[in-house]
Protein backbone atom coordinates (compact mmCIF):
# COMPACT_ATOMS: atom_id res chain seq x y z
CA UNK A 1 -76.84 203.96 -7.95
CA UNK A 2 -77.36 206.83 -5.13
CA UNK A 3 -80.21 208.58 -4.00
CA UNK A 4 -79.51 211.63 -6.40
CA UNK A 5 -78.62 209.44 -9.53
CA UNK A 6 -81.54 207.63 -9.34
CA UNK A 7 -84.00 210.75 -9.30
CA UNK A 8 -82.06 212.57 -12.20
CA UNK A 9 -79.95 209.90 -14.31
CA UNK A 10 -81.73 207.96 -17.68
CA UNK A 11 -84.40 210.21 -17.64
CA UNK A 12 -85.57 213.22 -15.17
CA UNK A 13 -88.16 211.86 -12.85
CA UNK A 14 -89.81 208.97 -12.17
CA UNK A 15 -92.95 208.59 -14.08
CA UNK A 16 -94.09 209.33 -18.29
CA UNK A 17 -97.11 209.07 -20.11
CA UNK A 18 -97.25 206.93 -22.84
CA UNK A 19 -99.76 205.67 -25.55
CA UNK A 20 -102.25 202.63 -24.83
CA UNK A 21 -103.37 202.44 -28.28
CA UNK A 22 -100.98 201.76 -31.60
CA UNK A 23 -99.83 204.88 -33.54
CA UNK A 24 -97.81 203.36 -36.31
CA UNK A 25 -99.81 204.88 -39.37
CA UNK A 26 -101.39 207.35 -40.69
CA UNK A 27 -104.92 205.58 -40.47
CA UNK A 28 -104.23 204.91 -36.46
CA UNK A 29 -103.12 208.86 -36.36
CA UNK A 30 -106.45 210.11 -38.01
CA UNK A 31 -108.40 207.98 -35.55
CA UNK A 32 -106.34 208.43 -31.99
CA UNK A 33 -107.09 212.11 -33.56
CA UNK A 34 -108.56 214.03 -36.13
CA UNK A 35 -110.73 213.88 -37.79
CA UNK A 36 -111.92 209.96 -36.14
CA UNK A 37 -112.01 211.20 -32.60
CA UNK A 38 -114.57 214.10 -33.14
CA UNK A 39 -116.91 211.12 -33.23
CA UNK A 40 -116.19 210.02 -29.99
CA UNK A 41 -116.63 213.08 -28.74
CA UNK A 42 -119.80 213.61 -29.89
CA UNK A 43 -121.09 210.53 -28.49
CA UNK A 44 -120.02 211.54 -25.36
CA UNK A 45 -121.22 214.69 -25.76
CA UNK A 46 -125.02 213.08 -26.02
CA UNK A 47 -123.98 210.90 -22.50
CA UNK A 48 -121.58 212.28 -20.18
CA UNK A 49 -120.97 208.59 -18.43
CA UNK A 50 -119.32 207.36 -21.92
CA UNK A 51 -116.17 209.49 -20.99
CA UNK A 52 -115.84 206.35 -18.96
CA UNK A 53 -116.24 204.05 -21.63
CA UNK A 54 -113.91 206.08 -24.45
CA UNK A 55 -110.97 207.73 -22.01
CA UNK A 56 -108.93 206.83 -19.12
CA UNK A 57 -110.94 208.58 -16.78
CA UNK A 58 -112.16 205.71 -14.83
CA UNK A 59 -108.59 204.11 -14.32
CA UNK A 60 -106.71 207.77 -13.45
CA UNK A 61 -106.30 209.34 -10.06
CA UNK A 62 -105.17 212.92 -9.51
CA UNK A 63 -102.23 213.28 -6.45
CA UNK A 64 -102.55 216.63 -5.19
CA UNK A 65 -100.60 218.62 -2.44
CA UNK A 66 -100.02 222.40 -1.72
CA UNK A 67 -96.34 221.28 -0.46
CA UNK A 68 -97.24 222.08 2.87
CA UNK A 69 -96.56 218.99 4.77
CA UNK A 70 -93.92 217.22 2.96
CA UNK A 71 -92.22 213.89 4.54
CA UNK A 72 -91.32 215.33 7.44
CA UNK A 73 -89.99 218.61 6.03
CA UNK A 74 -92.80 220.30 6.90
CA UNK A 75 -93.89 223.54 4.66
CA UNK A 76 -91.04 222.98 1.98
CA UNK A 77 -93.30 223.86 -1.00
CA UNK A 78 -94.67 222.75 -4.19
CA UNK A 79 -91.49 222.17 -6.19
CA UNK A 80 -89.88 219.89 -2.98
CA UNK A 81 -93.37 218.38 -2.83
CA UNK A 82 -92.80 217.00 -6.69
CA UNK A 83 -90.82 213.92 -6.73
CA UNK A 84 -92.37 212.82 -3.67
CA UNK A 85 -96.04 213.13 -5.22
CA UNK A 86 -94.43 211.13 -8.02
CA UNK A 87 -93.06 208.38 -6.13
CA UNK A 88 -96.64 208.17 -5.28
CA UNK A 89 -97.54 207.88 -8.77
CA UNK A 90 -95.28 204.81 -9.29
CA UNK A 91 -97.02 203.13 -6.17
CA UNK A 92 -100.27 203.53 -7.91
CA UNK A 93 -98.96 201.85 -10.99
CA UNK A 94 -96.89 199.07 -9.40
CA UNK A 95 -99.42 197.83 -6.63
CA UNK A 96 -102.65 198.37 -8.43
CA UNK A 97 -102.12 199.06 -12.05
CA UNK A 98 -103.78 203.08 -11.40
CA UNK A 99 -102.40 205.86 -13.63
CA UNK A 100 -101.71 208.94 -11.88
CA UNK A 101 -101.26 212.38 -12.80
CA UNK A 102 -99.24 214.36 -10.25
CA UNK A 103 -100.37 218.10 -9.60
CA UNK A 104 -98.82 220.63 -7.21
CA UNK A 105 -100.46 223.43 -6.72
CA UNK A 106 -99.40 226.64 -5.41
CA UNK A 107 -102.14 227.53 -2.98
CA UNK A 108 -102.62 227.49 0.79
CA UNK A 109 -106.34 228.83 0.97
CA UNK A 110 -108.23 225.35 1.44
CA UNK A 111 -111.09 226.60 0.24
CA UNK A 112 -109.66 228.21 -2.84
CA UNK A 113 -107.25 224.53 -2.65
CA UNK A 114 -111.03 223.17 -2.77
CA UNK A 115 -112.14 224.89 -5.71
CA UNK A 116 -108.96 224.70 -7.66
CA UNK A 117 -108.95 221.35 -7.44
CA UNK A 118 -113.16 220.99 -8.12
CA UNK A 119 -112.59 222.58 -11.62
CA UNK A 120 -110.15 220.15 -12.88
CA UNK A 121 -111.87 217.46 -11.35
CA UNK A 122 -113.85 215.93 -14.71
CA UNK A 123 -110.27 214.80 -15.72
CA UNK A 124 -110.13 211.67 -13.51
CA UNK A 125 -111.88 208.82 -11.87
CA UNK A 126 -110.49 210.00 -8.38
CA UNK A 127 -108.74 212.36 -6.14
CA UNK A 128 -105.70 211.53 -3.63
CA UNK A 129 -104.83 214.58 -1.68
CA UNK A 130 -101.12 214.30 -0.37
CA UNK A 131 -99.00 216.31 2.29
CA UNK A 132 -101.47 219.18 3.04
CA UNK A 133 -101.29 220.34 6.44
CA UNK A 134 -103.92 220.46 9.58
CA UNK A 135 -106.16 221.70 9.68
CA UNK A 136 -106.36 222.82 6.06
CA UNK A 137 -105.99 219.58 5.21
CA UNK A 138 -109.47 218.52 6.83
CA UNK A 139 -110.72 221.67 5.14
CA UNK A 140 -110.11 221.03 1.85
CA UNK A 141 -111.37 217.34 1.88
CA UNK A 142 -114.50 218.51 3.36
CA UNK A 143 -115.35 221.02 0.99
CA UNK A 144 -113.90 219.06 -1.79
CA UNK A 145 -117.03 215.99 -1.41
CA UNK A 146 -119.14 218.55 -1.44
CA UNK A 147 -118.18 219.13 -4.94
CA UNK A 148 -117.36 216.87 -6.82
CA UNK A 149 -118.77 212.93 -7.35
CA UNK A 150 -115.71 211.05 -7.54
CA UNK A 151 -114.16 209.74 -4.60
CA UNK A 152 -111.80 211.51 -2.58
CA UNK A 153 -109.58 210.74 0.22
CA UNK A 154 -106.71 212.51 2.12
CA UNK A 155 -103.88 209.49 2.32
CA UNK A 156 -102.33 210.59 5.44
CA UNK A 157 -105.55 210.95 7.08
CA UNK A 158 -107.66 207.85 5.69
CA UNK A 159 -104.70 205.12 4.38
CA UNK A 160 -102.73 205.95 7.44
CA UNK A 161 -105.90 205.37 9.58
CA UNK A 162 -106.98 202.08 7.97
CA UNK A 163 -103.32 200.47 8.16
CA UNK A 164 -103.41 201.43 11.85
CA UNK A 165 -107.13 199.81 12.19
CA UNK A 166 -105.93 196.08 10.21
CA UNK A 167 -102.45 195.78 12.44
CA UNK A 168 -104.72 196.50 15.32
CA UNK A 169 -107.50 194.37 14.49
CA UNK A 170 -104.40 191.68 14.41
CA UNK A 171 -102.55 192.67 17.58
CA UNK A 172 -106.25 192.95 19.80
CA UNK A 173 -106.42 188.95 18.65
CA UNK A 174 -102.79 188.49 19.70
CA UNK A 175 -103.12 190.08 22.74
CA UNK A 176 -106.98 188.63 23.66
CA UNK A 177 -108.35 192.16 23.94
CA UNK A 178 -111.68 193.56 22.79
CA UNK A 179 -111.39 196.80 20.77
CA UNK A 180 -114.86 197.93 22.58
CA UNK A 181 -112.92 197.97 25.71
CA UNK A 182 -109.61 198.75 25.70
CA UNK A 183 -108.12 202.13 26.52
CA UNK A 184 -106.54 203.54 23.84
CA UNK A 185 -103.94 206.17 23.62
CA UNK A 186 -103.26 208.46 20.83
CA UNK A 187 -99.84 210.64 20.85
CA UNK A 188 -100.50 213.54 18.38
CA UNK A 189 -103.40 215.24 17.41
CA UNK A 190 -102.54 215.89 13.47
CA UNK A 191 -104.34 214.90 10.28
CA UNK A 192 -103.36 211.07 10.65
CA UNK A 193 -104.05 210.73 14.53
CA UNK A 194 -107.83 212.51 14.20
CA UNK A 195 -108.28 210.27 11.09
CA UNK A 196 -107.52 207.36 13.34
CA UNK A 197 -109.36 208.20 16.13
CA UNK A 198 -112.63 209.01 13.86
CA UNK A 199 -112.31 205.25 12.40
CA UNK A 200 -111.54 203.48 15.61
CA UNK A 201 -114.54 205.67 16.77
CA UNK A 202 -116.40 204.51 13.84
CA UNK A 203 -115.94 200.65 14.33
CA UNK A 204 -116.80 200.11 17.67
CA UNK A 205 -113.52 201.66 19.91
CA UNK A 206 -114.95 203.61 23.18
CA UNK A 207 -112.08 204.72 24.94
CA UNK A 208 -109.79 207.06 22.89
CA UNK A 209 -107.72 209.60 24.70
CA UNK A 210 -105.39 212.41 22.32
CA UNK A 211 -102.53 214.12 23.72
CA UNK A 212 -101.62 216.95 21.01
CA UNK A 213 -98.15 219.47 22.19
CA UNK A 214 -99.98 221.08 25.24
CA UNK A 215 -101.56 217.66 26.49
CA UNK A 216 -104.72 215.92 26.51
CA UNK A 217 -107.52 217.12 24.39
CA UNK A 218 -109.56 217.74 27.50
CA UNK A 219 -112.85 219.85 27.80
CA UNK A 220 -111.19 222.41 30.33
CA UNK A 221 -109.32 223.48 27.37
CA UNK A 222 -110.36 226.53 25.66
CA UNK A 223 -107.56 226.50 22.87
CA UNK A 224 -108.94 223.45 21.00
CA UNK A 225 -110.36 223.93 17.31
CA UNK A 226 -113.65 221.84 15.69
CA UNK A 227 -111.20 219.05 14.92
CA UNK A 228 -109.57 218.28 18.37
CA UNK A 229 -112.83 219.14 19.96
CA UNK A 230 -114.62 216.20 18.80
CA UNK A 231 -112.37 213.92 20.56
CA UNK A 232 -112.23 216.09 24.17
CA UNK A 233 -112.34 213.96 26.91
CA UNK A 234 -114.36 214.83 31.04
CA UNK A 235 -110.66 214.85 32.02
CA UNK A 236 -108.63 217.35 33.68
CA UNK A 237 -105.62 218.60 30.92
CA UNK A 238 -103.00 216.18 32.14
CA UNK A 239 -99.59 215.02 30.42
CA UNK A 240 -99.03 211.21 28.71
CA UNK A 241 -97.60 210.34 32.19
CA UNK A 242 -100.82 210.15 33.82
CA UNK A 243 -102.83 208.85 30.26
CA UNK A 244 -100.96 206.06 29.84
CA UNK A 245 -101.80 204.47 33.20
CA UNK A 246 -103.42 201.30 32.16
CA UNK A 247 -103.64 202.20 28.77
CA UNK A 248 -104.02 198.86 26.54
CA UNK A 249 -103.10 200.58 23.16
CA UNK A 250 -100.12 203.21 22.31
CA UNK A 251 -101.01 204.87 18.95
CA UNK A 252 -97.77 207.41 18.65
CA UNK A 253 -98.15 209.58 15.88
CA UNK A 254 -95.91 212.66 16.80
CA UNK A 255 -92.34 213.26 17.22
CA UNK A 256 -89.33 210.43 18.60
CA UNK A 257 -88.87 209.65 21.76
CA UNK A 258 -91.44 210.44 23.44
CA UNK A 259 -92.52 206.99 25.20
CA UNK A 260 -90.15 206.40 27.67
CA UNK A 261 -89.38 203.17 30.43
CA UNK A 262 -92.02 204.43 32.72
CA UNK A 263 -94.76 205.14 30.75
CA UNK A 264 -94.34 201.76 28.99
CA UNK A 265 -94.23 200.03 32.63
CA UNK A 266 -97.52 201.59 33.59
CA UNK A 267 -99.38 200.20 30.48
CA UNK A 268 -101.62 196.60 30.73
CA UNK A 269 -100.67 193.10 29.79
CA UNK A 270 -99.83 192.41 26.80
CA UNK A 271 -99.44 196.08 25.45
CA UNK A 272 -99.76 196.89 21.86
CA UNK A 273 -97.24 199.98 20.94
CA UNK A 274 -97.64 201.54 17.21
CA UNK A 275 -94.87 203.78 17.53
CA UNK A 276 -95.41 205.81 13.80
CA UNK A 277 -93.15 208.72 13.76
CA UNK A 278 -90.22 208.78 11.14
CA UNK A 279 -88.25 208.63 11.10
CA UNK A 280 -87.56 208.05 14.68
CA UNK A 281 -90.35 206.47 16.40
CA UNK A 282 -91.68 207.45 19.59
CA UNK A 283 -89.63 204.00 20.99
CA UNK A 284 -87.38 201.94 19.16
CA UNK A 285 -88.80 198.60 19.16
CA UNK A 286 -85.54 196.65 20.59
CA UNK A 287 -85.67 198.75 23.77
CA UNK A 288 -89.34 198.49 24.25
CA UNK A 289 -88.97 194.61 23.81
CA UNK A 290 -86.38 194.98 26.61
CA UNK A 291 -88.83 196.45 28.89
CA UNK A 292 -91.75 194.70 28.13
CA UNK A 293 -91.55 191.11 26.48
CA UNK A 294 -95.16 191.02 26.46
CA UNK A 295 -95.49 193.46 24.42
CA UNK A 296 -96.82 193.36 20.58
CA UNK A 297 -94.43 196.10 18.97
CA UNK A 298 -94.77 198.09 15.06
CA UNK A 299 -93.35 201.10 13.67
CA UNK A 300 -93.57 203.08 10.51
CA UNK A 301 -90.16 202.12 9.20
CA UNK A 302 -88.94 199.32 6.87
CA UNK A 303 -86.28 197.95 8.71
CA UNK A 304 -87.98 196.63 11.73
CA UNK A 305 -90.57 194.05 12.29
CA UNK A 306 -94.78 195.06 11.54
CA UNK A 307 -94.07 198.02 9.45
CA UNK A 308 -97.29 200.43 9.11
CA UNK A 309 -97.28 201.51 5.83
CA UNK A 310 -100.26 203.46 4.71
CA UNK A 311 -98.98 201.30 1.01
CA UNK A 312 -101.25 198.57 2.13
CA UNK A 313 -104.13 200.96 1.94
CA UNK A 314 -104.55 203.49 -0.56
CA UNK A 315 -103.75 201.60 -3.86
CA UNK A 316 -106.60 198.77 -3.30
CA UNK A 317 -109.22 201.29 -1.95
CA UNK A 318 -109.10 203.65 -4.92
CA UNK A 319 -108.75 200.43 -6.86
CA UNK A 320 -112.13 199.53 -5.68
CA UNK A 321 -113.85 202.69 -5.42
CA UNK A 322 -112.67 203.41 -9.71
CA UNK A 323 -113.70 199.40 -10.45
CA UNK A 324 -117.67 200.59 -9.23
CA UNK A 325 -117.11 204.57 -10.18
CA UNK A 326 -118.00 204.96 -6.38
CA UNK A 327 -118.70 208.76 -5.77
CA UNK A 328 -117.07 208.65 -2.44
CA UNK A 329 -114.82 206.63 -0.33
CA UNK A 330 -116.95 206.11 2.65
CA UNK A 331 -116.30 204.49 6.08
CA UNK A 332 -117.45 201.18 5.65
CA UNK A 333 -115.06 200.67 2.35
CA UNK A 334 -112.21 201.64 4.93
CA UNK A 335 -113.53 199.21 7.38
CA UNK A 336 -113.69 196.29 4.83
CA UNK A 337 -110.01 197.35 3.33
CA UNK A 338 -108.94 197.60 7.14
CA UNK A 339 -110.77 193.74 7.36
CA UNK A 340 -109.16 191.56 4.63
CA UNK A 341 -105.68 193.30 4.88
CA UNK A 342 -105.45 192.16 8.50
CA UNK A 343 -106.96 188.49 7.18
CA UNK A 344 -104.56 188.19 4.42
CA UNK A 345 -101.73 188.65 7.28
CA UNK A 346 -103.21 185.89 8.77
CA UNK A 347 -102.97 183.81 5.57
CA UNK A 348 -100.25 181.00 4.42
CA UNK A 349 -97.00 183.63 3.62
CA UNK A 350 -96.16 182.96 0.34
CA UNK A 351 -92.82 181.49 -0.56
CA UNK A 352 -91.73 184.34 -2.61
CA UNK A 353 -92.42 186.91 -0.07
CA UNK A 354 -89.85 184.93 2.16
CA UNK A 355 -87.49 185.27 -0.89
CA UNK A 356 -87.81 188.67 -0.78
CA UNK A 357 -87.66 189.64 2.06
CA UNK A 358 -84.99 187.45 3.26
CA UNK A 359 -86.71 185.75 6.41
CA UNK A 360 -88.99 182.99 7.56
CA UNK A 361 -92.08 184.75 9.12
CA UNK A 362 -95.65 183.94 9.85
CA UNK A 363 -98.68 185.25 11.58
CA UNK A 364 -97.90 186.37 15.43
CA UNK A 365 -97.08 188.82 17.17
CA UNK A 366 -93.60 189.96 14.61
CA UNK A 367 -95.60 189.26 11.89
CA UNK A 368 -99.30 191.41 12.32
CA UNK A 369 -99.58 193.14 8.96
CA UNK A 370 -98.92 191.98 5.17
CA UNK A 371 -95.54 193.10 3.69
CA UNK A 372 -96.18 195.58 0.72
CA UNK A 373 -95.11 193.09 -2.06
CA UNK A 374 -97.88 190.60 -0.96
CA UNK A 375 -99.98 190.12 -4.52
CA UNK A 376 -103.03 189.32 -2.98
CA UNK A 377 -103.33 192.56 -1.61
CA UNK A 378 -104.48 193.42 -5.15
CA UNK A 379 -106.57 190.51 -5.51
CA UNK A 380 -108.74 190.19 -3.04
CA UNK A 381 -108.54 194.21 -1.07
CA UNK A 382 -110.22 196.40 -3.94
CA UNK A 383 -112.79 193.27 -4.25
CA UNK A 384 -113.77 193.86 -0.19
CA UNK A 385 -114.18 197.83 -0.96
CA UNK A 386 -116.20 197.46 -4.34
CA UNK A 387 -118.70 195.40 -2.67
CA UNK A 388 -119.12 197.46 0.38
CA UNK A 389 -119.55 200.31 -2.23
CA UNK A 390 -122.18 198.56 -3.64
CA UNK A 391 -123.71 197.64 -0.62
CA UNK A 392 -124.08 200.91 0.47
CA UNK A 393 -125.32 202.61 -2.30
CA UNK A 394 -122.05 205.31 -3.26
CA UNK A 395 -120.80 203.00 -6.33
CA UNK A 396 -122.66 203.67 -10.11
CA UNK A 397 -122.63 200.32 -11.26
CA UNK A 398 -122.93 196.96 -10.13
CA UNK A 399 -120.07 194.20 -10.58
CA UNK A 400 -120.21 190.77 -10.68
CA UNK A 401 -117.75 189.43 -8.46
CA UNK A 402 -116.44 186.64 -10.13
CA UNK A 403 -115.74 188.56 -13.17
CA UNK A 404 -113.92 191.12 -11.18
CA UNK A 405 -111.52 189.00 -9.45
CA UNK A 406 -110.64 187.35 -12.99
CA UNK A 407 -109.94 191.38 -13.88
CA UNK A 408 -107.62 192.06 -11.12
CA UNK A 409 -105.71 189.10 -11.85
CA UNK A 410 -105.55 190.24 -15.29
CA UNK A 411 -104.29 193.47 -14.02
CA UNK A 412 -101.84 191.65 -11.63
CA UNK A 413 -100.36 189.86 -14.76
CA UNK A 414 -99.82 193.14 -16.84
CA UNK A 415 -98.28 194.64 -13.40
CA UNK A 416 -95.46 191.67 -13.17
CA UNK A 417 -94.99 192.27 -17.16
CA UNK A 418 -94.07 195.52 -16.34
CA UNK A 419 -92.09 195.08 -12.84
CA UNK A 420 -91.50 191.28 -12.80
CA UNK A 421 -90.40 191.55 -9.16
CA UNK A 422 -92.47 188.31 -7.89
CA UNK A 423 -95.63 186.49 -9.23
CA UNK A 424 -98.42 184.28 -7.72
């Protein structure tokens, strides 16, 4: 089946809503309606926190996106912006049992975005804003906790960012490098590289330098705005020729090749190269293996070894964060989530992953991240975020641990029901 066929054939689209609950009489009608559900309603009416208890609420995310930064397309709108929001929609469901409601909305004001998106807000649990541009993007996430109590996060700022942390977290150990040392280099200065730099910032990384179009985010420049300021260096504006000198990290988020022989020749031993942009990276990773064979290589794509994919992330933190009805999604739950993915790569690899996959791999320097159809991703992730919630006082109830990891594997039962791809 092609591209094209896939999207359109069967039925339109990728996603549907259907009932939880039986409907086969007239008895089940008048109470998944009228007149049975005006009760419920009144009950909640007396205590807002039963919408929890009585709707999907707690287990349904909103995906939002003005369409203004879509897969590489750029500003391509809200009706281009659709079937990718619902591809994210079936991620939701297949890695962590969420139910999503896609929304595009036809707005490019982020505070209006921000206020929009506030008022609809009592529908669901949580909020995953998708494919908004910087700086709005920043914006509209900003203004967006300020309203509402259910946790929000930008995916291509925050999942992105907390991928990047667990492969690094795995190549630093590789390598034998502290992260409060080494010198870290970020190529590109958009939503996902500032996200990055704020949470390597965050646990413990001293020595991030940003190169946006025009060069390093230095203080001499006068043409940087709040968000690139942050992260200006005491450094004269310079290009990634003279950054890179001794540079122990290469975080590329920006356009394809763009790290060439020399720079890669002027980094440290045993240099660790993300190279993220797609869907040509900054260096493909056979040539920079060529060059240097010490080096511990990833990319954002699929078909080559330590794929980044922000996957990993976002499913099992908003898992978490709905499990304790956290009202935010805070650093420290990206720090944990960023924690136990990069100890689950370091974990026995399951015999059905190597069935799927098609290849013998284990933890080293090809192997530095989990592959996407790893189940205990979904077992053990969302429990490392709902305690950190907990711990730090953003989540509205308390769970018993125990308890919850029997939950998630009830959940991860239900999922292979559904999409009996592998098992545990």
């Amino acid at each position: 089946m092609g591209i094209f066929d896939y999207h359109r054939l069967c039925r339109e689209g990728k996603i549907e809503v259907v009932p939880t609950k039986p409907v086969k009489s007239v008895e089940d009608l008048s109470v998944s309606y009228t007149p049975g559900v005006g009760s419920v309603a009144e009950k909640i009416k007396e205590n807002n926190e039963l919408v929890y208890d009585y709707t999907a609420k707690g287990n349904l995310v909103a995906v939002i996106t003005n369409g203004t930064a879509v897969l590489g397309l750029g500003d391509a709108g809200v009706f281009a912006s659709k079937p990718v929001m619902e591809g994210k929609a079936v991620l939701f469901k297949i890695f962590a049992d969420i139910d999503v409601f896609d929304i595009e909305i036809n707005e490019k004001s982020p505070e209006r975005l921000a206020e929009i998106i506030s008022s609809i807000s009592p529908t669901f649990g949580g909020i995953n804003l998708e494919d908004i541009k910087a700086p709005e993007c920043f914006v509209v996430e900003k203004e967006l906790k300020k309203k509402v109590e259910i946790p929000v996060m930008h995916d291509d700022q925050w999942g992105t960012a907390t991928v990047i942390l667990a492969g690094l977290y795995n190549a630093l150990y590789i390598a034998g490098k502290d992260l409060n040392r080494v010198k870290i280099v970020i190529n590109g200065a958009g939503s996902s590289a500032l996200a990055t730099a704020k949470l390597l910032k965050e646990v413990g990384a001293q020595n991030i330098f940003i190169l946006d179009s025009k060069g390093l985010l230095s203080r001499e420049r006068e043409d940087l705005n709040e968000f690139k300021r942050e992260f200006a260096v005491d450094m004269p504006v310079c290009t990634l020729d003279k950054v890179i000198e001794d540079a122990d990290v290469f975080i590329g988020l920006s356009v394809g090749n763009t790290l060439k022989k020399k720079h890669l020749l002027k980094m440290s031993k045993n240099p660790i190269v993300f190279a993220l942009a797609n869907p040509i990276p900054e260096i493909y990773p056979d040539l920079a293996e060529k060059i240097r064979k010490d080096g511990i290589l990833a990319t954002g794509r699929s078909d080559f070894k330590n794929q980044i994919n922000n996957v990993l992330s976002f499913p099992y933190i908003f898992r978490g964060a709905l499990d304790v009805r956290a009202k935010d999604i805070n650093f420290h739950m990206l720090k944990a989530a960023a924690e136990k993915i990069a100890e689950i790569a370091r974990k026995k690899v399951l015999d059905y992953l190597k069935d799927i996959y098609h290849e013998e791999f284990s933890f080293g320097k090809d192997y530095i991240i989990p592959k996407p159809f790893d189940r205990r991703l979904l077992l053990e992730v969302p429990v490392a975020v709902a305690e950190i919630a907990v711990k730090t006082g953003v989540s509205q109830r308390e769970i018993d641990v125990d308890t919850y990891r029997k939950n998630l594997k009830t959940r991860l039962e239900r999922i292979n029901k559904i999409f009996p791809y592998c098992s545990l």
